[in-house]
C-alpha atoms as a PDB file:
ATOM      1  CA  UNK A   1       0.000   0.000   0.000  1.00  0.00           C
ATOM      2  CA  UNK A   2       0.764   3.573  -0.582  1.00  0.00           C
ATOM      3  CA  UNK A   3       2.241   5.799   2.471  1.00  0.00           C
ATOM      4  CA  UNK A   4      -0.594   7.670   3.800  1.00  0.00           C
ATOM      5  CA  UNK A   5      -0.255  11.448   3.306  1.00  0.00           C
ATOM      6  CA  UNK A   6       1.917  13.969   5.635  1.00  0.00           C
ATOM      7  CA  UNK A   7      -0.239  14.978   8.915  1.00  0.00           C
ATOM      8  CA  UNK A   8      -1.056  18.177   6.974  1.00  0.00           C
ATOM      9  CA  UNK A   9      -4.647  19.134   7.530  1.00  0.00           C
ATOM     10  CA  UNK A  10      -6.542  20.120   4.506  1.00  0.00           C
ATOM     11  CA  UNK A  11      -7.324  23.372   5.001  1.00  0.00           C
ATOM     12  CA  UNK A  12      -4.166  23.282   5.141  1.00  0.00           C
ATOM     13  CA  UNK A  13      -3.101  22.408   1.890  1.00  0.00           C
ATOM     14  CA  UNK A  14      -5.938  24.523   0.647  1.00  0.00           C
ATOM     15  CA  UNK A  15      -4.037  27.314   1.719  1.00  0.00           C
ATOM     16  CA  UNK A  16      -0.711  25.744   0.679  1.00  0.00           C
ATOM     17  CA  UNK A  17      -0.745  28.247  -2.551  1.00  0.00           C
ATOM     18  CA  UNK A  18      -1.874  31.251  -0.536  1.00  0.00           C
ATOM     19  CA  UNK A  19       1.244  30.598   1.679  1.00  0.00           C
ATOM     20  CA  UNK A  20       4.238  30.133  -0.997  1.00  0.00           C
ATOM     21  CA  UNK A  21       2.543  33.299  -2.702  1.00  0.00           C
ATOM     22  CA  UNK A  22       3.167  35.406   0.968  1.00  0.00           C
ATOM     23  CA  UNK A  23       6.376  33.632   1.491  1.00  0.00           C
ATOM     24  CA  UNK A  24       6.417  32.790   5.472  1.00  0.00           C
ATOM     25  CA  UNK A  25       3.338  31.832   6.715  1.00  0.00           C
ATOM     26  CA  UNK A  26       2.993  35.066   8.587  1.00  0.00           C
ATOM     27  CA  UNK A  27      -1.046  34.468   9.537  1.00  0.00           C
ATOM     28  CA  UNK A  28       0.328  31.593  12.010  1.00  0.00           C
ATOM     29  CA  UNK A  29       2.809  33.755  13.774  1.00  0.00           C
ATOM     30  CA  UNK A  30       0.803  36.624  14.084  1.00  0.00           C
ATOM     31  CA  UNK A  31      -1.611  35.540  16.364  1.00  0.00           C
ATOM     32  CA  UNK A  32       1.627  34.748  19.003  1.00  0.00           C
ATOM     33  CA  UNK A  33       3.447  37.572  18.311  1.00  0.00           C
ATOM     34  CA  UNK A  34       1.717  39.576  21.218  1.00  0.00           C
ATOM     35  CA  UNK A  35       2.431  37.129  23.905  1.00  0.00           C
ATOM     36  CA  UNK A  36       5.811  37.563  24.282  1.00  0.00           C
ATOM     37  CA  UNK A  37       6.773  40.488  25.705  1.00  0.00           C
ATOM     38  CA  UNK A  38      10.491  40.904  24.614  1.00  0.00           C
ATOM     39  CA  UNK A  39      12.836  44.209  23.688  1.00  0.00           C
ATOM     40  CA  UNK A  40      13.108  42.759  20.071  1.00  0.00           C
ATOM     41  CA  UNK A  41      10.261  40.737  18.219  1.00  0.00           C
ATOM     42  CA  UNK A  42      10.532  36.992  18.250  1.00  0.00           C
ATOM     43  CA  UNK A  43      12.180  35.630  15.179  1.00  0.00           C
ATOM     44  CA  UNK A  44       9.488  33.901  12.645  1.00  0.00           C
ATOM     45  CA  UNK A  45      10.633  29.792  13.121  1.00  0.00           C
ATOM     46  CA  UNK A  46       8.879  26.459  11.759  1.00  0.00           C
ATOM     47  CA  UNK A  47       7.199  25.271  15.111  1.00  0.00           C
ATOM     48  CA  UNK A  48       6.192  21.372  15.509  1.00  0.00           C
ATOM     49  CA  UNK A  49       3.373  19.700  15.631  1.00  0.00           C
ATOM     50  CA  UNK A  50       2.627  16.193  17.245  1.00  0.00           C
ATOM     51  CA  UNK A  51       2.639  13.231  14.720  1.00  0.00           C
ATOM     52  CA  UNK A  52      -0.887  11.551  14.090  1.00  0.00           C
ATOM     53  CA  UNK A  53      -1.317   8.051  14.285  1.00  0.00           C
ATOM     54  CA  UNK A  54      -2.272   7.479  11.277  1.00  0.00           C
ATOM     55  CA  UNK A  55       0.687   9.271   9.430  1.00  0.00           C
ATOM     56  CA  UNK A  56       3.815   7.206   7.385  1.00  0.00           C
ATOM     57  CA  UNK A  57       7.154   8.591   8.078  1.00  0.00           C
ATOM     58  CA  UNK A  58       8.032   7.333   4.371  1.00  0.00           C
ATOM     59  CA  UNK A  59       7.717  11.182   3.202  1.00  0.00           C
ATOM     60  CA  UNK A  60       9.597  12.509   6.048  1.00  0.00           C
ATOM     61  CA  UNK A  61      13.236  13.356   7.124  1.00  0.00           C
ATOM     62  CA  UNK A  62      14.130  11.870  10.845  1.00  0.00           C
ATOM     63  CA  UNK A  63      16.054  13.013  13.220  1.00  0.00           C
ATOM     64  CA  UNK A  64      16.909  13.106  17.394  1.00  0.00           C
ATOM     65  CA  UNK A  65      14.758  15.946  18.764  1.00  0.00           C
ATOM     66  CA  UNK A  66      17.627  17.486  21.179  1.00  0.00           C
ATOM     67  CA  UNK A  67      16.197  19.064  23.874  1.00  0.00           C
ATOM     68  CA  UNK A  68      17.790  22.081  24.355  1.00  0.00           C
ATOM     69  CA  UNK A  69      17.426  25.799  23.929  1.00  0.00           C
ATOM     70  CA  UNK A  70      16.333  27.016  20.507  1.00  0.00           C
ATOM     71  CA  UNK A  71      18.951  29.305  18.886  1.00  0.00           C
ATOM     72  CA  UNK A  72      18.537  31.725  16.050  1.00  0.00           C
ATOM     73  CA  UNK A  73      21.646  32.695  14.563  1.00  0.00           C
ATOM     74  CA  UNK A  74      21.314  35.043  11.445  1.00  0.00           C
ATOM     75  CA  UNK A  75      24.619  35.665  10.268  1.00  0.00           C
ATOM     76  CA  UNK A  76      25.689  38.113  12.808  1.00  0.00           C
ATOM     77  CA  UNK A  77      23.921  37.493  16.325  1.00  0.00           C
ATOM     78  CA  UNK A  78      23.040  34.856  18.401  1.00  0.00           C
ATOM     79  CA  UNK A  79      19.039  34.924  19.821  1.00  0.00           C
ATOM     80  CA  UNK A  80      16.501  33.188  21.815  1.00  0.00           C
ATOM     81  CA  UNK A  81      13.496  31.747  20.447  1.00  0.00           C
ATOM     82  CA  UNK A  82      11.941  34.886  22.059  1.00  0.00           C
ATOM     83  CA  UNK A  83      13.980  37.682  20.380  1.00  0.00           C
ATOM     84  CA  UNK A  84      16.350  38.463  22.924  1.00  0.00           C
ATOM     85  CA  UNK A  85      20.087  37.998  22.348  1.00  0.00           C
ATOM     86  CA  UNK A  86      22.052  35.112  23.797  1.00  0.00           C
ATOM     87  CA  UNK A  87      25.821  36.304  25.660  1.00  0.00           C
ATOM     88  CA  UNK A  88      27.903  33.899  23.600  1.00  0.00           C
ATOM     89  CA  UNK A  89      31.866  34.396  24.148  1.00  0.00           C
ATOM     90  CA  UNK A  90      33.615  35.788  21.171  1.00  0.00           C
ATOM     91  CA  UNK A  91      35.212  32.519  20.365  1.00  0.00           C
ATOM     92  CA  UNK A  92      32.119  30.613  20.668  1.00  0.00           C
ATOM     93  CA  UNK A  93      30.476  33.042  17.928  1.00  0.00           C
ATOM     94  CA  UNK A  94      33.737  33.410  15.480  1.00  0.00           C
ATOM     95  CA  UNK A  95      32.870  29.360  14.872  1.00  0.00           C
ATOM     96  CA  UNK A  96      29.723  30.313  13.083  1.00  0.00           C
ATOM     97  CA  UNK A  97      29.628  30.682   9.421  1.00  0.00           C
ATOM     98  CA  UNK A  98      27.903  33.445   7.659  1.00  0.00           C
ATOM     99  CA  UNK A  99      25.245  31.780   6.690  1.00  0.00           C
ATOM    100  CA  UNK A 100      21.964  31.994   8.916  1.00  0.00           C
ATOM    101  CA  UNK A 101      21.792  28.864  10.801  1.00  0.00           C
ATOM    102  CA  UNK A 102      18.736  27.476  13.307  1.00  0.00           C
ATOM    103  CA  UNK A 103      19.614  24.878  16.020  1.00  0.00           C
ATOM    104  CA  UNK A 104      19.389  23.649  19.369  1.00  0.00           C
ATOM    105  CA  UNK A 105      22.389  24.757  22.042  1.00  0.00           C
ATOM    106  CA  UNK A 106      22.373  21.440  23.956  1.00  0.00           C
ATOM    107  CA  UNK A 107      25.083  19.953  26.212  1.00  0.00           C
ATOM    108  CA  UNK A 108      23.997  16.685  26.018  1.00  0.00           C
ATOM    109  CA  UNK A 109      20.538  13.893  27.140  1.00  0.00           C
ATOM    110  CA  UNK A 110      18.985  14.872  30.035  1.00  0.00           C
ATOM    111  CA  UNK A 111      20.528  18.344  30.320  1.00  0.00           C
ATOM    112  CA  UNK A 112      18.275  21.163  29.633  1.00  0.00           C
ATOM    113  CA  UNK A 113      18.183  22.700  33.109  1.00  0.00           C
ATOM    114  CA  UNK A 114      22.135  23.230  33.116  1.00  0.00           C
ATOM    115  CA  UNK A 115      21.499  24.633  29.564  1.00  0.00           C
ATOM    116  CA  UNK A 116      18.981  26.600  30.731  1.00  0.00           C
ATOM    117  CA  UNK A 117      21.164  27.878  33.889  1.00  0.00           C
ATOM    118  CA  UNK A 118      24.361  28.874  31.837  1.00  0.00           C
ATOM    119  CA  UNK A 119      22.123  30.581  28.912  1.00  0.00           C
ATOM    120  CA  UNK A 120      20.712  32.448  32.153  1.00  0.00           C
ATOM    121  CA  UNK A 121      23.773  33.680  33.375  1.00  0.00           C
ATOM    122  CA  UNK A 122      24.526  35.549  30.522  1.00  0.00           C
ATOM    123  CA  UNK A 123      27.936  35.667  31.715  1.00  0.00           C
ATOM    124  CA  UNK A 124      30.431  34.432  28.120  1.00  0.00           C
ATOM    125  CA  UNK A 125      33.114  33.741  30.300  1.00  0.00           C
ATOM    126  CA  UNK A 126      31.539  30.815  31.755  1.00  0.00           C
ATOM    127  CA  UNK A 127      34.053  27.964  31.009  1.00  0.00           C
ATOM    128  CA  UNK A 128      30.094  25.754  30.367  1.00  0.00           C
ATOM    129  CA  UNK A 129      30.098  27.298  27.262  1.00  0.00           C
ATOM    130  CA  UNK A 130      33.056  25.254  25.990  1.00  0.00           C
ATOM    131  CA  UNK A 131      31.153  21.832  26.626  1.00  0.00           C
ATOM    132  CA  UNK A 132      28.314  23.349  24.556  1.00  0.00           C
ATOM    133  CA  UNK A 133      27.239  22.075  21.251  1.00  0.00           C
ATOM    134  CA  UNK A 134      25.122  24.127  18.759  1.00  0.00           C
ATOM    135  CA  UNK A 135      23.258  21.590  16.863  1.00  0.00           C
ATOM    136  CA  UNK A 136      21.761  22.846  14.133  1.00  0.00           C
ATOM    137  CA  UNK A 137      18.662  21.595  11.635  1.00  0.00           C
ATOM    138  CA  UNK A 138      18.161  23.921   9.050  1.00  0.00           C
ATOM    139  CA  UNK A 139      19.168  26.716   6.974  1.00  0.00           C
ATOM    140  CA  UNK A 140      16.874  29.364   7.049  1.00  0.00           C
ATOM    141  CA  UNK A 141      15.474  31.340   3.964  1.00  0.00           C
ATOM    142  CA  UNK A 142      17.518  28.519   2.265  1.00  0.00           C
ATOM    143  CA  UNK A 143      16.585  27.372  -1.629  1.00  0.00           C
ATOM    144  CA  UNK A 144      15.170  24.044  -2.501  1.00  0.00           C
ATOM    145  CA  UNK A 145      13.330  21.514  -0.625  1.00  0.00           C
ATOM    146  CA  UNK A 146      14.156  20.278   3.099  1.00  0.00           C
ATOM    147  CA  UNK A 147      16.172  17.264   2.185  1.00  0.00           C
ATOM    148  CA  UNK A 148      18.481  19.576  -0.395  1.00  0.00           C
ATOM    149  CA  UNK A 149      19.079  22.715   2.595  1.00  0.00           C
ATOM    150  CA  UNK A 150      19.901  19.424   4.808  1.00  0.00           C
ATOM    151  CA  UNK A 151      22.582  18.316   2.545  1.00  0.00           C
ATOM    152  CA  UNK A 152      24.381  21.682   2.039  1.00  0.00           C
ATOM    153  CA  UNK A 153      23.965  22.235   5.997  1.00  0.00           C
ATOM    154  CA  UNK A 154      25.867  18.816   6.746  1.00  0.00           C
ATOM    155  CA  UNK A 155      28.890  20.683   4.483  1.00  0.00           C
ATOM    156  CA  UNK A 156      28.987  23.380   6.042  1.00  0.00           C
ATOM    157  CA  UNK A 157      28.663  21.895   9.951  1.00  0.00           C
ATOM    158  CA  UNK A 158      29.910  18.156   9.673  1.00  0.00           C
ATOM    159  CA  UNK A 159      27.681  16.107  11.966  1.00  0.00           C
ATOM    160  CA  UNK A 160      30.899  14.430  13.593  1.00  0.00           C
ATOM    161  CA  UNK A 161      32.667  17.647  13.394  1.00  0.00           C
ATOM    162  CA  UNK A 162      35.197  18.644  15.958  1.00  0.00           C
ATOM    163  CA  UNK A 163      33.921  22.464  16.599  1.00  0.00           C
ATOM    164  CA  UNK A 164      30.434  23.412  18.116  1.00  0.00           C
ATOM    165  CA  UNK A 165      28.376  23.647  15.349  1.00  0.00           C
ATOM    166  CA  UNK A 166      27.277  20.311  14.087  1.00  0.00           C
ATOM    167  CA  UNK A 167      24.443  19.310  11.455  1.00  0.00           C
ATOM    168  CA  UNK A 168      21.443  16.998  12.964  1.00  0.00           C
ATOM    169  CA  UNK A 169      21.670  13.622  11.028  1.00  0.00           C
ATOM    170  CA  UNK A 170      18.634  12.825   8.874  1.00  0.00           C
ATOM    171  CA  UNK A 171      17.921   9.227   8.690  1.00  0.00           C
ATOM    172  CA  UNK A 172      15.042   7.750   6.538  1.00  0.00           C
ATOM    173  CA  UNK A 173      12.664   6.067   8.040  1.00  0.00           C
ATOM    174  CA  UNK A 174      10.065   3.394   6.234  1.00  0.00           C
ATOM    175  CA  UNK A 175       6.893   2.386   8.305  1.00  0.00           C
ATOM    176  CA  UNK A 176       5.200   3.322  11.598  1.00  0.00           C
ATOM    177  CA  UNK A 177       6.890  -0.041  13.383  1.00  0.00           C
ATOM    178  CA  UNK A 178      10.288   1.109  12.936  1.00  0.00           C
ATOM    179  CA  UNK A 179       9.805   4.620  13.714  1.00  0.00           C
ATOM    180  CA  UNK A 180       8.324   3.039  17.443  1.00  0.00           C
ATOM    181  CA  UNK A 181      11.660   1.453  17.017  1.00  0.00           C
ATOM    182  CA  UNK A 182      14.025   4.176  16.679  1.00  0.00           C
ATOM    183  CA  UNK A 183      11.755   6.414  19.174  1.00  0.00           C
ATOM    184  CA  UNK A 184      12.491   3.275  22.058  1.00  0.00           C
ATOM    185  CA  UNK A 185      16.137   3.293  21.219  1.00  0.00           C
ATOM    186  CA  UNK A 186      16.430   6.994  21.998  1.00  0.00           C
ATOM    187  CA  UNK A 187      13.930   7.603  25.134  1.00  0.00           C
ATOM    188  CA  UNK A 188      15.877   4.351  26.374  1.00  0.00           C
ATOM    189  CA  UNK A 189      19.430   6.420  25.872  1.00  0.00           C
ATOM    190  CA  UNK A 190      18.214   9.149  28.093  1.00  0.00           C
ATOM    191  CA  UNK A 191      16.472  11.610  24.901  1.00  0.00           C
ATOM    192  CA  UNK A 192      13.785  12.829  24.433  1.00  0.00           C
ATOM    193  CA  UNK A 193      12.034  11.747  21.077  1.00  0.00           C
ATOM    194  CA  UNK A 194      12.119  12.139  17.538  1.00  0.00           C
ATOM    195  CA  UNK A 195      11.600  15.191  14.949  1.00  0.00           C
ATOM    196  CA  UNK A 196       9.694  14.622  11.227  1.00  0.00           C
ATOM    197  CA  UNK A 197      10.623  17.116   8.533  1.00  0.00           C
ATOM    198  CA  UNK A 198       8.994  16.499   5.190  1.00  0.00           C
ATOM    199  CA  UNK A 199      11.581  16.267   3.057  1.00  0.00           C
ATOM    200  CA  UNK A 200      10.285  17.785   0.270  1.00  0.00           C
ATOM    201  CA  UNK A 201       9.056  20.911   1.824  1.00  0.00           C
ATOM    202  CA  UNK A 202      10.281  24.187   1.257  1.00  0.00           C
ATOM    203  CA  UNK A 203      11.532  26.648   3.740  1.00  0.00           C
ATOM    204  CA  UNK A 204       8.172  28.085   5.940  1.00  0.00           C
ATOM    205  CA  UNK A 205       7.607  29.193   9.503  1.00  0.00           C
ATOM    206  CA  UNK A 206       4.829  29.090  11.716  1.00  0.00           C
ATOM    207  CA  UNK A 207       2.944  25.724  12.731  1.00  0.00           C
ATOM    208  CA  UNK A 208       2.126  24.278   9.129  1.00  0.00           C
ATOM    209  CA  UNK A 209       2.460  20.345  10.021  1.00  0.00           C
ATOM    210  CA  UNK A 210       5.618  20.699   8.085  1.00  0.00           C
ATOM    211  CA  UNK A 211       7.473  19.733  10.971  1.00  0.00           C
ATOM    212  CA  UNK A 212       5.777  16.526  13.722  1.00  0.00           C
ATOM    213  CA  UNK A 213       7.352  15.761  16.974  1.00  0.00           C
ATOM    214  CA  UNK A 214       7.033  11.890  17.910  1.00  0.00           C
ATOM    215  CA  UNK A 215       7.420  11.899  21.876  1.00  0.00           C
ATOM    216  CA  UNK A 216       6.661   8.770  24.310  1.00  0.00           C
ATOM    217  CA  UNK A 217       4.481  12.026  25.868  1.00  0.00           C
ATOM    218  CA  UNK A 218       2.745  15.054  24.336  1.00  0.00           C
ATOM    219  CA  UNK A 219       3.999  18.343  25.452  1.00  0.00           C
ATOM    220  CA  UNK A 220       3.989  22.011  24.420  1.00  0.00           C
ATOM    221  CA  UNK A 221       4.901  25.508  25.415  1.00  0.00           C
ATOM    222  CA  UNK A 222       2.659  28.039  26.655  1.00  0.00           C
ATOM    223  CA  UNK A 223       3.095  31.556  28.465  1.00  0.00           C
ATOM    224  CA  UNK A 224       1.691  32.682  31.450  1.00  0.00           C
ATOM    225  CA  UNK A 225      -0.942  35.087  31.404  1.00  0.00           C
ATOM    226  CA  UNK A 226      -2.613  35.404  34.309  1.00  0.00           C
ATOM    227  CA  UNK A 227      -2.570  34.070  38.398  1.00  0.00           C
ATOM    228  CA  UNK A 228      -5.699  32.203  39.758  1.00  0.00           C
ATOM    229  CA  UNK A 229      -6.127  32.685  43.864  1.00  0.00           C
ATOM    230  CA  UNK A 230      -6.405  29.246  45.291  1.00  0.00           C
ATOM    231  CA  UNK A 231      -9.126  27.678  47.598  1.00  0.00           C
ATOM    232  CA  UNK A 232      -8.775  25.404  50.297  1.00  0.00           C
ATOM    233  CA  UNK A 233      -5.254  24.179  50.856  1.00  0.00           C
ATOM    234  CA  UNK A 234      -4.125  26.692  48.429  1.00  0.00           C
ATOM    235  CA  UNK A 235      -5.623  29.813  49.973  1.00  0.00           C
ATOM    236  CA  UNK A 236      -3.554  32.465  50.273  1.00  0.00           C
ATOM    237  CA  UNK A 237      -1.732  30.908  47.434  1.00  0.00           C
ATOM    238  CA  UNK A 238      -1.891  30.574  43.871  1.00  0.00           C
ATOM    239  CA  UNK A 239      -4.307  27.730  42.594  1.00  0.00           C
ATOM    240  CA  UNK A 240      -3.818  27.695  39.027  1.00  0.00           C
ATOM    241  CA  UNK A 241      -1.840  29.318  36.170  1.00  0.00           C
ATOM    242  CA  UNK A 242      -3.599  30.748  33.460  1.00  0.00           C
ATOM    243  CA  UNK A 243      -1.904  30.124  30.096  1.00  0.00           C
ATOM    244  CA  UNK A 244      -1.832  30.423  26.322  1.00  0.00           C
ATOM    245  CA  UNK A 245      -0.461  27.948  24.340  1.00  0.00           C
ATOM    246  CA  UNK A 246       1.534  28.925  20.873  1.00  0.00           C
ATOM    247  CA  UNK A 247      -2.380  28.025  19.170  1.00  0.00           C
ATOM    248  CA  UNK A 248      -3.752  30.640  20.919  1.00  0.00           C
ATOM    249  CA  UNK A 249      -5.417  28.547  23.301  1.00  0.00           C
ATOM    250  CA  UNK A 250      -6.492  29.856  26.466  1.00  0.00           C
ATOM    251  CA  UNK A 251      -6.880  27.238  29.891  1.00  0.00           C
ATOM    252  CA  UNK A 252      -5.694  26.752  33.316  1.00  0.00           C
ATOM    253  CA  UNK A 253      -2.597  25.076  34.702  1.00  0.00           C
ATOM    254  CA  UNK A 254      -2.629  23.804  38.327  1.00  0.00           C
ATOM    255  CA  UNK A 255      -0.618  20.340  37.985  1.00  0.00           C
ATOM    256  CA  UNK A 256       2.529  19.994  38.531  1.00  0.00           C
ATOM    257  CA  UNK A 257       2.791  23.119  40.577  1.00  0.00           C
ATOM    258  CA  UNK A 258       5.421  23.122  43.371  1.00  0.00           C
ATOM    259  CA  UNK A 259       4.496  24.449  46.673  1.00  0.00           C
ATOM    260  CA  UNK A 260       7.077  26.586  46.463  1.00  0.00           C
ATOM    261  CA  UNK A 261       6.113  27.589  42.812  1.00  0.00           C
ATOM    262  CA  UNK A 262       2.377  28.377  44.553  1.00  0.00           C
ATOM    263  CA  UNK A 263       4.261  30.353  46.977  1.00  0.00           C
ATOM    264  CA  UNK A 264       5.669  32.895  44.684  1.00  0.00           C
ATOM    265  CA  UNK A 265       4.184  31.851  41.059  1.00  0.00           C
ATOM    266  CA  UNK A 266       6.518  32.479  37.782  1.00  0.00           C
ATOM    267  CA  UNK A 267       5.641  36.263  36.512  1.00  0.00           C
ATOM    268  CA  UNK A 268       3.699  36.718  33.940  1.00  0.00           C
ATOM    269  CA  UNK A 269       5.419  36.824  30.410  1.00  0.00           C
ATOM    270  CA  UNK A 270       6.659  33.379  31.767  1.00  0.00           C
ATOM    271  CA  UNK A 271       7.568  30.368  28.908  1.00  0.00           C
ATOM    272  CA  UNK A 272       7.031  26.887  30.255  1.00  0.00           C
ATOM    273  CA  UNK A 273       6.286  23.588  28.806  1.00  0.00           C
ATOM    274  CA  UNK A 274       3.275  21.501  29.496  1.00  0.00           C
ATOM    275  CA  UNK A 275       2.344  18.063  29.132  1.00  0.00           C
ATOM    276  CA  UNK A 276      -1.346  16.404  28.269  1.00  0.00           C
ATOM    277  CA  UNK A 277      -3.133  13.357  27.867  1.00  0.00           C
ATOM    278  CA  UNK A 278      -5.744  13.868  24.776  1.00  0.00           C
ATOM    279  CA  UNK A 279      -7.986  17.057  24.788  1.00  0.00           C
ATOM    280  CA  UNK A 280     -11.197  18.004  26.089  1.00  0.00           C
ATOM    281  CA  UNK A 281     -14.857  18.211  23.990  1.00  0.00           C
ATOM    282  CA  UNK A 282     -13.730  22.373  23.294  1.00  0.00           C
ATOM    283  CA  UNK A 283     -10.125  20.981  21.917  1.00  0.00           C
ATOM    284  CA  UNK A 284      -8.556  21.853  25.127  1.00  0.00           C
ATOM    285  CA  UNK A 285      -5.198  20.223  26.639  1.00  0.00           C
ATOM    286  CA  UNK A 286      -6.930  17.228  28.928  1.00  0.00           C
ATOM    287  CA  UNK A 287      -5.189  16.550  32.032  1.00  0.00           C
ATOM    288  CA  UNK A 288      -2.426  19.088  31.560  1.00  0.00           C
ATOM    289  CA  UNK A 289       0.706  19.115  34.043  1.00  0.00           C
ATOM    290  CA  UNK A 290       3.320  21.734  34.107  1.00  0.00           C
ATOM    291  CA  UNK A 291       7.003  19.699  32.976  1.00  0.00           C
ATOM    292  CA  UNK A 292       8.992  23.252  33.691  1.00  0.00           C
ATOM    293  CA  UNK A 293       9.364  26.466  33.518  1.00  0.00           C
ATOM    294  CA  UNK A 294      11.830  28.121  30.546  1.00  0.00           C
ATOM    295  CA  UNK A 295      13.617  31.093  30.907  1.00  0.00           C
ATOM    296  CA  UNK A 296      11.277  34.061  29.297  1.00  0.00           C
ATOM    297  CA  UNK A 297      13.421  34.481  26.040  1.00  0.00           C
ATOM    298  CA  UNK A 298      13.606  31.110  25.093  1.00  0.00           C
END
């Protein structure tokens, strides 16, 4: 049988035409733009979505997704997801070509929170920075289809390579029982799942299905937007987050809240990552549970 299509909705690909004519997608990102309140607007990025069961990998690109923080690097500076601009040392930054390169700064499985500290500290003299790999995914505003930008990227930043910038490898991957495989392998080595890029996709941003995420759990980002007053137990304290997810969506977190989070909640303007089980009759996030908080520009 015939893979089944990419997990791109139809009115999707209705408006596939509409998009290539505008050239970025821009009617996904505007509608986040607002949340983030940040000295500089957020650069415009290809966001994931979570793979459907009923999608083939045959049409995609795999690869590790590395969690780390998201780093922009167009040629000249080094940013945050968010806009802001990451304190990279000098020699750190001298290693990056001219072109304008998208990536993960990761220090390794199971990691993000000391990535997350040293990207906090802002401080370039912090000898973490030379254990720090940039691994990068794509080229963006780059010509041709996915799989072509991935082979000119893996010149320029050898995946083995010896400096900090290294290309993601891009594996094929055939049917749905191998890509359980190769999802096992790496949640069992200590990562955190698997990224889809369809390979024959040209460079977009926004949240197009262009780009799945294949995790053992779903997850997301959201930012805090407001501070529900507890009852009960929580009196005094703060009962709930409220939240808006990068679709706009509006709901309350109270999972996974520390007592000490209660205490003194994250501002808002916040960036933290959620996890669910399924969604509610509205389309909601069922059963949501705060995973962590990220820092506000990432």
């Amino acid at each position: 049988m015939p893979p089944k299509s990419p997990s791109v909705s139809p009115s999707w690909l209705l408006g596939l035409p509409a998009l290539l004519s505008t050239g970025l997608g821009g009617q996904v990102l505007a509608a986040t733009a607002p949340i983030q309140a940040v000295a500089e607007s957020a650069p415009t990025l290809l966001l994931a979505r979570e793979l459907g069961p009923d999608v083939s990998p045959a049409p995609y690109l795999v690869s590790e997704k590395f969690d780390g923080v998201r780093g922009l690097w167009d040629g000249r500076r080094l940013r945050f997801r968010g806009g802001g601009e990451i304190q990279a040392p000098a020699w750190f930054l001298a290693q990056l070509p001219t072109q304008p390169l998208d990536g993960e700064l990761w220090l390794g499985r199971g990691r993000f929170d000391e990535v997350s500290a040293l990207l906090r500290r802002g401080d370039p003299a912090d000898p973490g920075w030379r254990a720090l790999q940039y691994r990068v995914f794509e080229l963006p505003g780059g010509e041709g289809n996915f799989e072509q930008r991935t082979a000119r990227l893996a010149v320029l930043a050898p995946p083995d390579g010896a400096g900090p910038v290294r290309a993601v490898a891009q594996f094929r991957v055939a049917d749905r029982v191998t890509l359980q495989q190769r999802l096992q392998e790496v949640v069992a080595g200590g990562g955190e799942g698997l990224a889809l890029h369809l390979a024959d996709a040209p460079y977009l941003t926004g949240r197009n299905g262009l780009l799945l995420k294949f995790k053992p759990v779903q997850d997301a980002d959201a930012v805090v937007i407001g501070h529900v007053p507890g009852k009960g137990k929580y009196a005094g304290q703060i009962g709930a987050l409220r939240v808006r997810n990068d679709d706009g969506q509006v709901f309350l977190l109270g999972s996974g809240l520390s007592d000490a989070q209660r205490r003194s909640p994250p501002p808002l303007g916040s960036r933290l990552s959620y996890s669910w089980r399924g969604q509610t009759d509205t389309g909601l996030p069922r059963f949501a549970t705060l995973l962590r908080l990220r820092d506000a520009g990432t």
